[in-house]
C-alpha atoms as a PDB file:
ATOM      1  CA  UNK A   1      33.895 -16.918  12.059  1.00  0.00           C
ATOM      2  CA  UNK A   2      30.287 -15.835  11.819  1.00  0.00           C
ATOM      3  CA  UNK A   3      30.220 -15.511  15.943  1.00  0.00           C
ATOM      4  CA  UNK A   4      32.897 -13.170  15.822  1.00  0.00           C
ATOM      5  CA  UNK A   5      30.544  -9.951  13.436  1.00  0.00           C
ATOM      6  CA  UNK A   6      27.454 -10.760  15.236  1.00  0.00           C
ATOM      7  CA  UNK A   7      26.146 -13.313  13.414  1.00  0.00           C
ATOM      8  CA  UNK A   8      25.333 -17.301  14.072  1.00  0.00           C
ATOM      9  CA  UNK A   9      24.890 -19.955  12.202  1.00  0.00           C
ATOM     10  CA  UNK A  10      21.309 -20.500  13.181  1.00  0.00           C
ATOM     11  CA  UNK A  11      20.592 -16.844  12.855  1.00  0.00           C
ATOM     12  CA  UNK A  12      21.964 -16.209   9.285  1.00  0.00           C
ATOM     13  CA  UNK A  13      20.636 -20.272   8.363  1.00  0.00           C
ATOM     14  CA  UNK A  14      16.938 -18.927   9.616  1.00  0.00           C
ATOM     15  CA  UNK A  15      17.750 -15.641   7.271  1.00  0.00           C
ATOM     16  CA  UNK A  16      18.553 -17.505   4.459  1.00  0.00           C
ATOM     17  CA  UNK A  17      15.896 -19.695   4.518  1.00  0.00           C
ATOM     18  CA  UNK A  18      13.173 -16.867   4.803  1.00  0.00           C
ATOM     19  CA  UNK A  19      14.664 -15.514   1.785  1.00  0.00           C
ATOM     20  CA  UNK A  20      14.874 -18.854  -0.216  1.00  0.00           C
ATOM     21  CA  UNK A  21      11.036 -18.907   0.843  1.00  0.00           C
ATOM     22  CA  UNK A  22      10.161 -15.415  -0.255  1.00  0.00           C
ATOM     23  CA  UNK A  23      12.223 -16.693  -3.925  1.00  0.00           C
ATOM     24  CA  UNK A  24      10.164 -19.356  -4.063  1.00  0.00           C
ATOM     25  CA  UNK A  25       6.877 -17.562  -3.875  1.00  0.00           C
ATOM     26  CA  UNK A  26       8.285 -14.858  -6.495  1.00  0.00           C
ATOM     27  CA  UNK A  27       6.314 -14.372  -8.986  1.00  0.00           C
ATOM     28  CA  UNK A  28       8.700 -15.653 -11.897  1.00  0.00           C
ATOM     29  CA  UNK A  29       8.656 -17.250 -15.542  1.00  0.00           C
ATOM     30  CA  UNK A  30       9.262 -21.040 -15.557  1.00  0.00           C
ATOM     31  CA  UNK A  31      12.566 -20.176 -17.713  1.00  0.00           C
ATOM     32  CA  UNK A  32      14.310 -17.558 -16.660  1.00  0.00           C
ATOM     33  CA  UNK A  33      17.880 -16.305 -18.027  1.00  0.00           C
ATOM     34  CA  UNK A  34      20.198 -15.003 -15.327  1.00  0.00           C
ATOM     35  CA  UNK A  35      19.357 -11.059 -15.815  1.00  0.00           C
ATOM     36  CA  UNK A  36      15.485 -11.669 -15.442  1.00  0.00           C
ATOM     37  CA  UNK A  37      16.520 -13.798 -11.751  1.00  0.00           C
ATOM     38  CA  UNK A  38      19.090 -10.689 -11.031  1.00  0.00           C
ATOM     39  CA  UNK A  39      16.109  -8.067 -11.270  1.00  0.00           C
ATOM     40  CA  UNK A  40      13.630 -10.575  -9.540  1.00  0.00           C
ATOM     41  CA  UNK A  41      16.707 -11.115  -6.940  1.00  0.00           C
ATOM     42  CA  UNK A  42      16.942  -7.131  -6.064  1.00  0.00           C
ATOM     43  CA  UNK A  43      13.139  -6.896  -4.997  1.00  0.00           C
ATOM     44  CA  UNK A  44      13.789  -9.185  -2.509  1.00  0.00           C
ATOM     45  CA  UNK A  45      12.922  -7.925   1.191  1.00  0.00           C
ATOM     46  CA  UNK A  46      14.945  -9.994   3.121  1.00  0.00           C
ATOM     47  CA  UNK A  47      18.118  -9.919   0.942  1.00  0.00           C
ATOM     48  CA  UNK A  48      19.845  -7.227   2.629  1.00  0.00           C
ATOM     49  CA  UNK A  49      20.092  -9.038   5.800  1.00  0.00           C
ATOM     50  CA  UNK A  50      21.378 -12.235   3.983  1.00  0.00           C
ATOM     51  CA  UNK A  51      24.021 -10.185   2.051  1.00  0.00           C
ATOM     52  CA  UNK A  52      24.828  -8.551   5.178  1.00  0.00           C
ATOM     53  CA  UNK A  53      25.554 -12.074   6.904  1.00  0.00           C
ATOM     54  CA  UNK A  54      27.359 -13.827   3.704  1.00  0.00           C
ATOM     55  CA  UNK A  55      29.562 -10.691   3.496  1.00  0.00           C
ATOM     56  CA  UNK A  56      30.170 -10.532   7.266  1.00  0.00           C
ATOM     57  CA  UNK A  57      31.879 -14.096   6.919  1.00  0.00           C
ATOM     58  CA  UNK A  58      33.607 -13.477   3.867  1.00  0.00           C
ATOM     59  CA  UNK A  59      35.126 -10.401   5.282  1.00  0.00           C
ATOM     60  CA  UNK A  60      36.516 -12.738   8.114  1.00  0.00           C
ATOM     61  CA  UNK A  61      38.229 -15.043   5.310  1.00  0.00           C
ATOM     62  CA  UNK A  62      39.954 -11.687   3.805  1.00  0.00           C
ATOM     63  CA  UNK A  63      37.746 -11.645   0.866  1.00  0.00           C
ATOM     64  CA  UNK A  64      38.832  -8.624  -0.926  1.00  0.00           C
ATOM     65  CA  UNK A  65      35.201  -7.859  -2.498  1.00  0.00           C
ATOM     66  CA  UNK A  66      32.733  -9.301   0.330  1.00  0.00           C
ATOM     67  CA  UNK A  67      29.719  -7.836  -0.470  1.00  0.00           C
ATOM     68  CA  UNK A  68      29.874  -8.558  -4.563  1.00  0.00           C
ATOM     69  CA  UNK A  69      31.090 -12.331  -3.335  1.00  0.00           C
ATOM     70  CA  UNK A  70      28.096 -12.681  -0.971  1.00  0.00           C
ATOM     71  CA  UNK A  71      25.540 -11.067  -4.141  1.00  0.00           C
ATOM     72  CA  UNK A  72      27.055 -13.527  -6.844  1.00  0.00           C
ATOM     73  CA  UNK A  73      26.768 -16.728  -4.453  1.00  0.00           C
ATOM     74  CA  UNK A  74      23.054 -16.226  -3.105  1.00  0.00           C
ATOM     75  CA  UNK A  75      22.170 -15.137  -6.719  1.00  0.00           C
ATOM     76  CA  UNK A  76      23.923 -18.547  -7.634  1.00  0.00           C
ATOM     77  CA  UNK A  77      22.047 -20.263  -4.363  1.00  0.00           C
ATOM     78  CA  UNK A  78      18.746 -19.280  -5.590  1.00  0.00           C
ATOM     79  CA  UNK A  79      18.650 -19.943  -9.132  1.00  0.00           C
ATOM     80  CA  UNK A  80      21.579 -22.698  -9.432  1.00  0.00           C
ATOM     81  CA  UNK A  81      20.165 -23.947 -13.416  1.00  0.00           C
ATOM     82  CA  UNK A  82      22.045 -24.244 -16.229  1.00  0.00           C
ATOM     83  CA  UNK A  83      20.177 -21.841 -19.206  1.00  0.00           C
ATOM     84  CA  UNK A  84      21.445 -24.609 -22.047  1.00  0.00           C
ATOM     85  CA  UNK A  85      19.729 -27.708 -20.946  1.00  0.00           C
ATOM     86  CA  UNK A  86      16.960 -25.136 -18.817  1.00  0.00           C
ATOM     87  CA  UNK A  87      18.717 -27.292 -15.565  1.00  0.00           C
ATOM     88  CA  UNK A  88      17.749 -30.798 -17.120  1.00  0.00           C
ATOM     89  CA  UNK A  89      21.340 -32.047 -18.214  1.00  0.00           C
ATOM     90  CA  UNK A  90      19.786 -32.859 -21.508  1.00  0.00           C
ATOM     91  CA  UNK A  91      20.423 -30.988 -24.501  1.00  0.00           C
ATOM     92  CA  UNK A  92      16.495 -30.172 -25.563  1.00  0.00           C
ATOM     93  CA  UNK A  93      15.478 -30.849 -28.992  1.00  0.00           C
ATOM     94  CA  UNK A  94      12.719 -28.609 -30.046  1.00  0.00           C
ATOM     95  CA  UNK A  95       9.564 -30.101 -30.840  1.00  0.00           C
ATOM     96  CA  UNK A  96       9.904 -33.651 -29.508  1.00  0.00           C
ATOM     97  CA  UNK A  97       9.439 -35.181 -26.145  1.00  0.00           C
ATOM     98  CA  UNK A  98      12.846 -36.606 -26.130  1.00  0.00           C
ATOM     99  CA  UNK A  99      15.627 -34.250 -24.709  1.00  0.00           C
ATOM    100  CA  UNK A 100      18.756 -35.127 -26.969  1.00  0.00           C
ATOM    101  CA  UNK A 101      22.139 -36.115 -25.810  1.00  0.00           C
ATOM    102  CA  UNK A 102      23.944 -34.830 -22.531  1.00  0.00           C
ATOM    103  CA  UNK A 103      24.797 -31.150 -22.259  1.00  0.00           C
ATOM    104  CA  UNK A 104      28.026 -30.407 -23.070  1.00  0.00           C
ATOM    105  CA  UNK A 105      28.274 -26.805 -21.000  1.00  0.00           C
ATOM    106  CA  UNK A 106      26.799 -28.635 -17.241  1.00  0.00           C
ATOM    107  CA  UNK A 107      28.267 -32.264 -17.996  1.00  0.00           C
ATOM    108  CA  UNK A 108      24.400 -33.229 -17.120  1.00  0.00           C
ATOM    109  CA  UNK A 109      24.121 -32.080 -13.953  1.00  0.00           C
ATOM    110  CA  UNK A 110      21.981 -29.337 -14.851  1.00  0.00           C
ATOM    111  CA  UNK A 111      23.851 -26.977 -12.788  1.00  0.00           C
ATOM    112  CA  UNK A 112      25.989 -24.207 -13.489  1.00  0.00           C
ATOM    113  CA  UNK A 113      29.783 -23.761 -11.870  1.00  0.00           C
ATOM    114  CA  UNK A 114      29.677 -21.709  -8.396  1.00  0.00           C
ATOM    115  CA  UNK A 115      30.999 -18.206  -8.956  1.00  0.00           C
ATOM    116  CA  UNK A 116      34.557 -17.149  -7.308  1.00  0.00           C
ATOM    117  CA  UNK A 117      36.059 -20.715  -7.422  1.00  0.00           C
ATOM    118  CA  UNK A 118      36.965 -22.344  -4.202  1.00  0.00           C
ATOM    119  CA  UNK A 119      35.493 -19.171  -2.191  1.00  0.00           C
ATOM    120  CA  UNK A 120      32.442 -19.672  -3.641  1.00  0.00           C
ATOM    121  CA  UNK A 121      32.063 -22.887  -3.064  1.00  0.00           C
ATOM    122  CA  UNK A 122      32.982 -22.559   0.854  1.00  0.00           C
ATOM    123  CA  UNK A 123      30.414 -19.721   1.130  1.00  0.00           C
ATOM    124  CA  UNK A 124      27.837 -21.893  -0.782  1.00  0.00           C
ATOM    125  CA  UNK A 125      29.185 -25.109   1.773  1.00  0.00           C
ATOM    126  CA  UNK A 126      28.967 -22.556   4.871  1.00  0.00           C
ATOM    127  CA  UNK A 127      25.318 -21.350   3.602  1.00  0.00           C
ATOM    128  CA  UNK A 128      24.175 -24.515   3.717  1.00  0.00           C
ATOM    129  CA  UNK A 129      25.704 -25.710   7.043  1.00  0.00           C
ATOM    130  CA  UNK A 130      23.973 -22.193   8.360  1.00  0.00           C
ATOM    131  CA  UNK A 131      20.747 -23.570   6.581  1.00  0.00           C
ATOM    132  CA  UNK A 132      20.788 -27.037   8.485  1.00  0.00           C
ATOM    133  CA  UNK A 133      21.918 -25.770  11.831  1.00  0.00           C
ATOM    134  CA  UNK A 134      18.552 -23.527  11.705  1.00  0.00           C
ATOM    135  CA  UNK A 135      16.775 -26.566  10.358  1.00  0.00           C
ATOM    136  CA  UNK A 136      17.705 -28.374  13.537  1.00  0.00           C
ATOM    137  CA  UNK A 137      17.749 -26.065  16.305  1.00  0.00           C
ATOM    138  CA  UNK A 138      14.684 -24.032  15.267  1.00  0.00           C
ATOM    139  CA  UNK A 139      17.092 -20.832  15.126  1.00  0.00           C
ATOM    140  CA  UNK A 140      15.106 -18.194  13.574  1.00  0.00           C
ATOM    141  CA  UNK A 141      16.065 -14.594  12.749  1.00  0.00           C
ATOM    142  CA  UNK A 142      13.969 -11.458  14.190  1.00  0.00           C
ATOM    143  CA  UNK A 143      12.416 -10.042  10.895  1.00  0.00           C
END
């Protein structure tokens, strides 16, 4: 499906991992709620070109919104925590050590639920198949 607009699996894996290493050396709080990641998200330099690639292959599975599909899953790829339990699966209870019992909103996974249901789940699924053909094959994307 990816072939098809231009775009491989080791060339949008080697995309996506340049711009999972550009999130990683963001400059961002420890704890941050999902508008402060959205405005972190949009300074990103290479997020065009991963939006570009996400949307290409949701456009070939008749998406009817590709490009606001391919923002909400790399959004959700990047910065996957739960705000409740701050992505610990623990309810926190303030001033102890001791996080409290399981949270209720994650089930204690710490995660929260992929946007777009079963869509987004396949594009997060096809993102990371992308990610681990470009891990093996040493597929990188031009800048």
């Amino acid at each position: 499906m990816l072939i098809a607009s231009g775009w491989t699996p080791g060339l949008l894996g080697g995309v996506l991992m340049r711009l999972h290493s550009e999130w990683d050396g963001a400059a961002k709080k420890r704890h941050m709620d999902e508008t402060e990641a959205f405005l972190l998200f949009s300074q990103l330099k290479t997020l065009r070109r991963a939006v570009d690639g996400v949307a290409a292959w949701a456009e070939r599975k008749g998406h009817k919104e590709p490009r606001t599909l391919a923002n909400a899953v790399l959004i959700y790829w990047l910065h996957d925590n739960r705000q409740p339990c701050l992505g610990r699966g623990y309810e926190v209870i303030h001033g102890s050590p001791v996080l409290g019992r399981q949270c209720r909103k994650c089930g204690g996974s710490g995660k929260r639920n992929p946007p777009a249901g079963e869509t987004g789940k396949a594009a997060l699924n096809m993102m990371d198949d992308c990610v681990a053909v470009a891990r093996s094959s040493d597929a990188v994307a031009p800048a």
